[in-house]
Protein backbone atom coordinates (compact mmCIF):
# COMPACT_ATOMS: atom_id res chain seq x y z
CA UNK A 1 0.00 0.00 0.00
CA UNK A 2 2.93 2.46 0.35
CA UNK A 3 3.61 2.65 -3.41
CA UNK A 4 -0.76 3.61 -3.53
CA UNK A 5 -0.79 7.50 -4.55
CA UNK A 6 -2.98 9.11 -2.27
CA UNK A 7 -5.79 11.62 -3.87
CA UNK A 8 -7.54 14.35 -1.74
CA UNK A 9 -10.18 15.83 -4.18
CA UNK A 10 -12.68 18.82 -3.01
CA UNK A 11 -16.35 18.46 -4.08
CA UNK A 12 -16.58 14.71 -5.23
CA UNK A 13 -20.38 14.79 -5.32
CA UNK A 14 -20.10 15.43 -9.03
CA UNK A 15 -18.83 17.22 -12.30
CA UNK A 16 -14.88 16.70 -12.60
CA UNK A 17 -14.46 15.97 -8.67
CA UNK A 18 -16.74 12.53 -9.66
CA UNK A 19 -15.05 12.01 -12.59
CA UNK A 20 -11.40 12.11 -11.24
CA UNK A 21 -12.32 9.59 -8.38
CA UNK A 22 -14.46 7.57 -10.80
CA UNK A 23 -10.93 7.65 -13.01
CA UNK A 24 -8.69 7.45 -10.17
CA UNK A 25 -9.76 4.34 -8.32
CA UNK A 26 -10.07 2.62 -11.48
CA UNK A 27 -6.06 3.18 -11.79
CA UNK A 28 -5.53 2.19 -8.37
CA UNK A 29 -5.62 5.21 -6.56
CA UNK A 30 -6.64 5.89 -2.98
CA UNK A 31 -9.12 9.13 -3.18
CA UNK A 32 -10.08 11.13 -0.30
CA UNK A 33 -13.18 13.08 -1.71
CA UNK A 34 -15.13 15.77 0.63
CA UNK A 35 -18.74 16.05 0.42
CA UNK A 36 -21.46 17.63 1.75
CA UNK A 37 -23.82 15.65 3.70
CA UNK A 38 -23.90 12.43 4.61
CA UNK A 39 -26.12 10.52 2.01
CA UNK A 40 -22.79 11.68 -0.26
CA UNK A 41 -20.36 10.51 2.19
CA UNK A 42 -22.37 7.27 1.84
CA UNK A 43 -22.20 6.97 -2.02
CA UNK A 44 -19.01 7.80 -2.83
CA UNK A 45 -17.36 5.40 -0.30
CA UNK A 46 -19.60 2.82 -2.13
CA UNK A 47 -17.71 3.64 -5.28
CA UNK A 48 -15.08 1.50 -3.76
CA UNK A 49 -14.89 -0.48 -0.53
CA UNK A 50 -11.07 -0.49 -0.47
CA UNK A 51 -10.04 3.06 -1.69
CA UNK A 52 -13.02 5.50 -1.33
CA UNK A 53 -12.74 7.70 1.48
CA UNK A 54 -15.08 10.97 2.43
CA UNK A 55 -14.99 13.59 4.83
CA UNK A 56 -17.87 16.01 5.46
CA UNK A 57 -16.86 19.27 4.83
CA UNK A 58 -17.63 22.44 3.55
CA UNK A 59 -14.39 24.47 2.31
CA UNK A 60 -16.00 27.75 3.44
CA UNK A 61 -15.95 26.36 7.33
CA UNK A 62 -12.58 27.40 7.20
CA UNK A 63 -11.96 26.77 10.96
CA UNK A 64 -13.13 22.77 10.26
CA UNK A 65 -9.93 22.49 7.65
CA UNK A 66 -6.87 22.18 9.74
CA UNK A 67 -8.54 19.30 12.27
CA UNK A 68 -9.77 17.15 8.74
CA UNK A 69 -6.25 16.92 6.65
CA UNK A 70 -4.77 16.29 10.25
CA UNK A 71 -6.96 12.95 10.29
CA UNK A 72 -6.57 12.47 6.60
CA UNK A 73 -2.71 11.87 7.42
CA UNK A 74 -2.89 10.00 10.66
CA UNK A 75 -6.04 7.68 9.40
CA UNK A 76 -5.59 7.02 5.86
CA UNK A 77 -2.03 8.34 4.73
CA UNK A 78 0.16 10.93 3.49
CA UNK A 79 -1.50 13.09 1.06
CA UNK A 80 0.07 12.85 -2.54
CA UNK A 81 -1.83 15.10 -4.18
CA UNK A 82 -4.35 17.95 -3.43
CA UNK A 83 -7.09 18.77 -5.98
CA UNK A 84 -9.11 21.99 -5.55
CA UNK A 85 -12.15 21.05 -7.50
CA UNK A 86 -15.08 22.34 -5.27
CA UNK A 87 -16.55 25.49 -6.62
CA UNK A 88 -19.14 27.18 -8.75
CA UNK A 89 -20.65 29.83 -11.29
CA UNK A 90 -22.12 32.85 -10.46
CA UNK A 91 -24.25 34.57 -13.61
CA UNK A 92 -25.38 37.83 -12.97
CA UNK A 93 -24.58 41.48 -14.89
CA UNK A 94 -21.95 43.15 -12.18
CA UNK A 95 -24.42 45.92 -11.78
CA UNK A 96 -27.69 43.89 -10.85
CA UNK A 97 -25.51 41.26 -8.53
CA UNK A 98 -24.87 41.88 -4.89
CA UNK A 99 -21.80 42.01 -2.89
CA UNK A 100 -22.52 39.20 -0.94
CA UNK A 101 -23.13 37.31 -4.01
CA UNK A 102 -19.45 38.46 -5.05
CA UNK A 103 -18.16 37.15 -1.03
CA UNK A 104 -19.35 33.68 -1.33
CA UNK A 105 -18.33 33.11 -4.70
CA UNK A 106 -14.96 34.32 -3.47
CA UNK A 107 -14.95 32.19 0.07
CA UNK A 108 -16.01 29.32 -2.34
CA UNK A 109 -13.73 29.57 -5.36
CA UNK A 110 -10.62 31.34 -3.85
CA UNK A 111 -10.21 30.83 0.14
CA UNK A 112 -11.67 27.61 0.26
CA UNK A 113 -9.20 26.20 -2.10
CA UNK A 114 -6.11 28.49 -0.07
CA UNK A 115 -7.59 27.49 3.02
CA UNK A 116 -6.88 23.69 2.28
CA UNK A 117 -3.84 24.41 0.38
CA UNK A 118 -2.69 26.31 3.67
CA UNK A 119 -3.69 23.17 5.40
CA UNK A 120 -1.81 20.63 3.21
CA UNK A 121 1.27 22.14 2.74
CA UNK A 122 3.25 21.67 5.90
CA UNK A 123 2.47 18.00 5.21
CA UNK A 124 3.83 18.72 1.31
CA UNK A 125 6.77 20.75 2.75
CA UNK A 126 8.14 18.33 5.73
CA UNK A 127 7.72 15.47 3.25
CA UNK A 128 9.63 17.43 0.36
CA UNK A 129 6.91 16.05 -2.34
CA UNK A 130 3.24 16.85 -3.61
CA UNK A 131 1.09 18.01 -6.13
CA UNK A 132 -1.52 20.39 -6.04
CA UNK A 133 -3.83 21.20 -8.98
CA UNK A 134 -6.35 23.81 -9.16
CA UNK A 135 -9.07 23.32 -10.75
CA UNK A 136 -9.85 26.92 -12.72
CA UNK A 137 -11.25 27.70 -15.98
CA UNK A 138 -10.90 29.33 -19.51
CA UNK A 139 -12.86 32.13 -17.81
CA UNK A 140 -9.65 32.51 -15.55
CA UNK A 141 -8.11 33.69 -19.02
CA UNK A 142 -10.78 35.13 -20.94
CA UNK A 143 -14.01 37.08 -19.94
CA UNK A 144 -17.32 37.39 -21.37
CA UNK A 145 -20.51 39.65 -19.83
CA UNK A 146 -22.25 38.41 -17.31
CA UNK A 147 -19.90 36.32 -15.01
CA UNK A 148 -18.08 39.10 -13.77
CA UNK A 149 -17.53 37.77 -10.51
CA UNK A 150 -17.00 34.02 -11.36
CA UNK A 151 -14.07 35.22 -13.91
CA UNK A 152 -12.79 37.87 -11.14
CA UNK A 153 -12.35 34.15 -8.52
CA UNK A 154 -10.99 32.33 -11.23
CA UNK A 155 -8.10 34.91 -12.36
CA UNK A 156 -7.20 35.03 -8.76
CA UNK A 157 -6.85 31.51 -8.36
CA UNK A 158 -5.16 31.29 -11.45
CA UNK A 159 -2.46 33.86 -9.78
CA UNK A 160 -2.33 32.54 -6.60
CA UNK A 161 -1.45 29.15 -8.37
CA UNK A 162 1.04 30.87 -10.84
CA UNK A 163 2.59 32.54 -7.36
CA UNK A 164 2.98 29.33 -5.32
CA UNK A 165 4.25 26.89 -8.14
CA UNK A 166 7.78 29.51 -7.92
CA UNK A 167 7.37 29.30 -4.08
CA UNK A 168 7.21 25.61 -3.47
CA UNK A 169 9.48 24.67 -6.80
CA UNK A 170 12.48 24.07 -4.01
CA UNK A 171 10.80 22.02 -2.21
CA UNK A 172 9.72 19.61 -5.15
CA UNK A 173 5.77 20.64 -4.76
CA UNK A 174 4.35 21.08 -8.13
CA UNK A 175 1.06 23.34 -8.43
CA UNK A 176 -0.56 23.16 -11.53
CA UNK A 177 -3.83 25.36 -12.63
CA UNK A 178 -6.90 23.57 -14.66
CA UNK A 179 -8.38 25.30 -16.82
CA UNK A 180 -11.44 23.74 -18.68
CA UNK A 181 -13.68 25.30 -21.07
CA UNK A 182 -17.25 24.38 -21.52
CA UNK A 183 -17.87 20.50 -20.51
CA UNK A 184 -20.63 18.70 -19.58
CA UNK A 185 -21.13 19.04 -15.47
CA UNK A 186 -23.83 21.09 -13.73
CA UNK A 187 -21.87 24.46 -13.84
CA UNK A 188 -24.18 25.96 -15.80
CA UNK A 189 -27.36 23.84 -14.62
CA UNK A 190 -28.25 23.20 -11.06
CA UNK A 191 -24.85 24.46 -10.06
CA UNK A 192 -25.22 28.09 -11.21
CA UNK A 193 -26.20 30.81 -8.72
CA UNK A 194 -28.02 33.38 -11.12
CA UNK A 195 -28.77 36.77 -9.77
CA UNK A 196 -32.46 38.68 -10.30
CA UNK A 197 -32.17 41.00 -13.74
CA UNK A 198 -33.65 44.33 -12.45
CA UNK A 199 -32.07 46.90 -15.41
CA UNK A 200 -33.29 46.90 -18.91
CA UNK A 201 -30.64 48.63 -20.40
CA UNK A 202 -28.64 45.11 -20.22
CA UNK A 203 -31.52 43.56 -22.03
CA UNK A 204 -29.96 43.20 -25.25
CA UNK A 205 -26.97 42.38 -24.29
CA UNK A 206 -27.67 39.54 -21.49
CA UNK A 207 -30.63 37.72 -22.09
CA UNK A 208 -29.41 36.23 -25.98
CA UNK A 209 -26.10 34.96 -23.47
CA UNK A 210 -28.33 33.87 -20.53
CA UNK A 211 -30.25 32.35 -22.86
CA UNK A 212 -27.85 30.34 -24.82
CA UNK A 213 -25.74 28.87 -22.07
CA UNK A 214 -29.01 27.30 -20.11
CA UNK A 215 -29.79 26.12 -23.76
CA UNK A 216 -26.15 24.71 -24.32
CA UNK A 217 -26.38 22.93 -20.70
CA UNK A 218 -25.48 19.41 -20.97
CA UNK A 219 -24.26 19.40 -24.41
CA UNK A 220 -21.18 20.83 -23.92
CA UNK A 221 -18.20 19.50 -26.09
CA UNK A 222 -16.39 18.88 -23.13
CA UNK A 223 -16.34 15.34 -21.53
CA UNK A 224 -15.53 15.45 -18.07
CA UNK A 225 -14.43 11.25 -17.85
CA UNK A 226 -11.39 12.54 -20.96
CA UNK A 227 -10.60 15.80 -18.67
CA UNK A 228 -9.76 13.41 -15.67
CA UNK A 229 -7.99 11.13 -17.74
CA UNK A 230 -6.17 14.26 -18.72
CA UNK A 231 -5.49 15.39 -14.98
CA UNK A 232 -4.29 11.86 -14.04
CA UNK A 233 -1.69 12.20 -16.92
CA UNK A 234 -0.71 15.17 -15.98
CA UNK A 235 -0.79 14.09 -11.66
CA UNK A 236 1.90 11.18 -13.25
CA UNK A 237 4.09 12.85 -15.69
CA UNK A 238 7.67 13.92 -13.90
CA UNK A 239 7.38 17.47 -14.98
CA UNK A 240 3.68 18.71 -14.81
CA UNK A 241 2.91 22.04 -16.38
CA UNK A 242 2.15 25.28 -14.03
CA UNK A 243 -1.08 25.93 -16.82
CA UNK A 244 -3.04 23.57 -18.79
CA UNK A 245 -6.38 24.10 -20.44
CA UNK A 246 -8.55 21.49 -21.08
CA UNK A 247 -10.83 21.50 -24.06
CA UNK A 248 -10.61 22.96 -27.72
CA UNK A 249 -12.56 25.85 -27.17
CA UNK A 250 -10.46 27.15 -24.02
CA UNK A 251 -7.54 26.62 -26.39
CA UNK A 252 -9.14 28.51 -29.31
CA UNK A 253 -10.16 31.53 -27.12
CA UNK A 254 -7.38 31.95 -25.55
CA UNK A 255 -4.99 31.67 -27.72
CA UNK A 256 -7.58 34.59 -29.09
CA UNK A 257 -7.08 36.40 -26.24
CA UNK A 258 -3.38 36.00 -26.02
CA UNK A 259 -3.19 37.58 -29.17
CA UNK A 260 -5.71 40.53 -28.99
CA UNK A 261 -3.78 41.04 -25.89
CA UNK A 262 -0.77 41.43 -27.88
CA UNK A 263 -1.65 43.32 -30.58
CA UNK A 264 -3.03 45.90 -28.12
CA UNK A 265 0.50 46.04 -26.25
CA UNK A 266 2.13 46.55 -29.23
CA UNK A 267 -0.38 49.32 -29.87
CA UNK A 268 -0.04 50.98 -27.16
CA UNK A 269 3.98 50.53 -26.57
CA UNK A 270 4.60 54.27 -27.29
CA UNK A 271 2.96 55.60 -24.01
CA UNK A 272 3.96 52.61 -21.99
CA UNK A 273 7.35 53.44 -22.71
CA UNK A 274 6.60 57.49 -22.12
CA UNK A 275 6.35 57.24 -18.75
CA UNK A 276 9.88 55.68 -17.65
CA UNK A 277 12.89 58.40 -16.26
């Protein structure tokens, strides 16, 4: 059992946390997954009666972190790798959406996952080996209207991540950010949090993008079985990238982005450069 990889995954309930357990204990993983309640606990450890572990928790109980990877390590094992996977989408035009809307989807999407990083790492760091992977999204890249907030969590964790794979490089931690485009989970079905419309000026341009991604829900390019295949390859290979999208639109659009991005730079060089001496 020593030489059995140890898997800590964040929201296993379902979209890509499922998946990469589903994937994992097939390969012979062991797969810590948290859930929510306890009719979850109880199906995901039916998954597998060997390897399938679950903890109740909720990653915004920040104060409940510390006290569950400390029983991770002395009940099950050292934890190999960490996957940040619980979160979810907030839809709402920036104007018509509250601030507490933007706080949870913050606590959710960005403490959470540095609160159980924070937790993890002295593990990682006394041990002088790990892997964490974020689990972000093309919209940590690119932006459209309406998801202001979601996009604003995702770039952060996307940062943070870029940030601590230079910090922990030393110490043979590898972080690596996910970032998915549109795939077939519940992120933009049950999953969503969609604020009230109340202005008509957005009419026009909202409703046509409401409209179309509640219409493109659950037939999404994106398989979310292939994107944990992907992670696992990634979780084994000896040099793991600090970015990786997953999915041929994320590549197309930001690649897009990347170079719009450019071409403005380049536009603008001459007062960038007017304001040095």
């Amino acid at each position: 059992m020593s030489n059995v990889k140890t898997l800590l995954i964040t929201g296993v309930s379902s979209g890509f946390g499922r998946a990469l357990a589903q994937v994992a204990l097939e390969r012979g993983y062991r797969v810590v997954g948290t859930v929510r309640n306890a009719t979850a606990k109880a199906a995901f450890e039916a998954l597998e009666s060997k390897n399938a572990f679950a903890y109740l928790l909720d990653v915004t109980h920040f104060a409940a972190i510390d006290d569950v990877i400390a029983d991770i390590e002395a009940q099950i094992g050292p934890i190999d790798v960490l996957v940040n996977n619980a979160g979810y989408g907030h839809e709402g035009v920036m104007e018509e959406s509250s601030l507490d809307e933007m706080r949870q989807q913050f606590d959710v999407n960005v403490f959470g996952a540095v609160a159980m990083i924070k937790a993890v790492l002295p593990f990682m760091r006394q041990r002088r080996r790990g892997h964490i992977i974020n689990i972000t999204s093309m919209g940590g890249f690119i932006t459209m209207p309406g998801i202001s907030y979601y996009c604003g969590s995702k770039f952060a964790l996307e940062g943070i991540s870029e940030t601590l794979s230079k910090e922990l490089a030393t110490f043979n931690i590898h972080v690596t950010a996910v970032a998915p485009g549109s795939f077939r989970t519940d992120w933009a079905g049950r999953s969503m949090v969609r604020s009230a419309r109340s202005i008509p000026d957005y009419d026009a341009l909202f409703d046509p993008i409401r409209q179309a991604r509640e219409e493109k829900s659950g037939k999404q390019l994106g398989d979310p079985i292939k994107a944990a295949r992907a992670m696992l390859d990634v979780i084994e290979s000896r040099d793991p990238p600090a970015h990786l999208l997953l999915g041929s639109d994320a590549l197309r659009l930001v690649r897009e982005k990347l170079h719009s991005y450019s071409e403005e730079i380049d536009r603008w060089e001459a007062i960038t450069r007017s304001t040095d001496g």
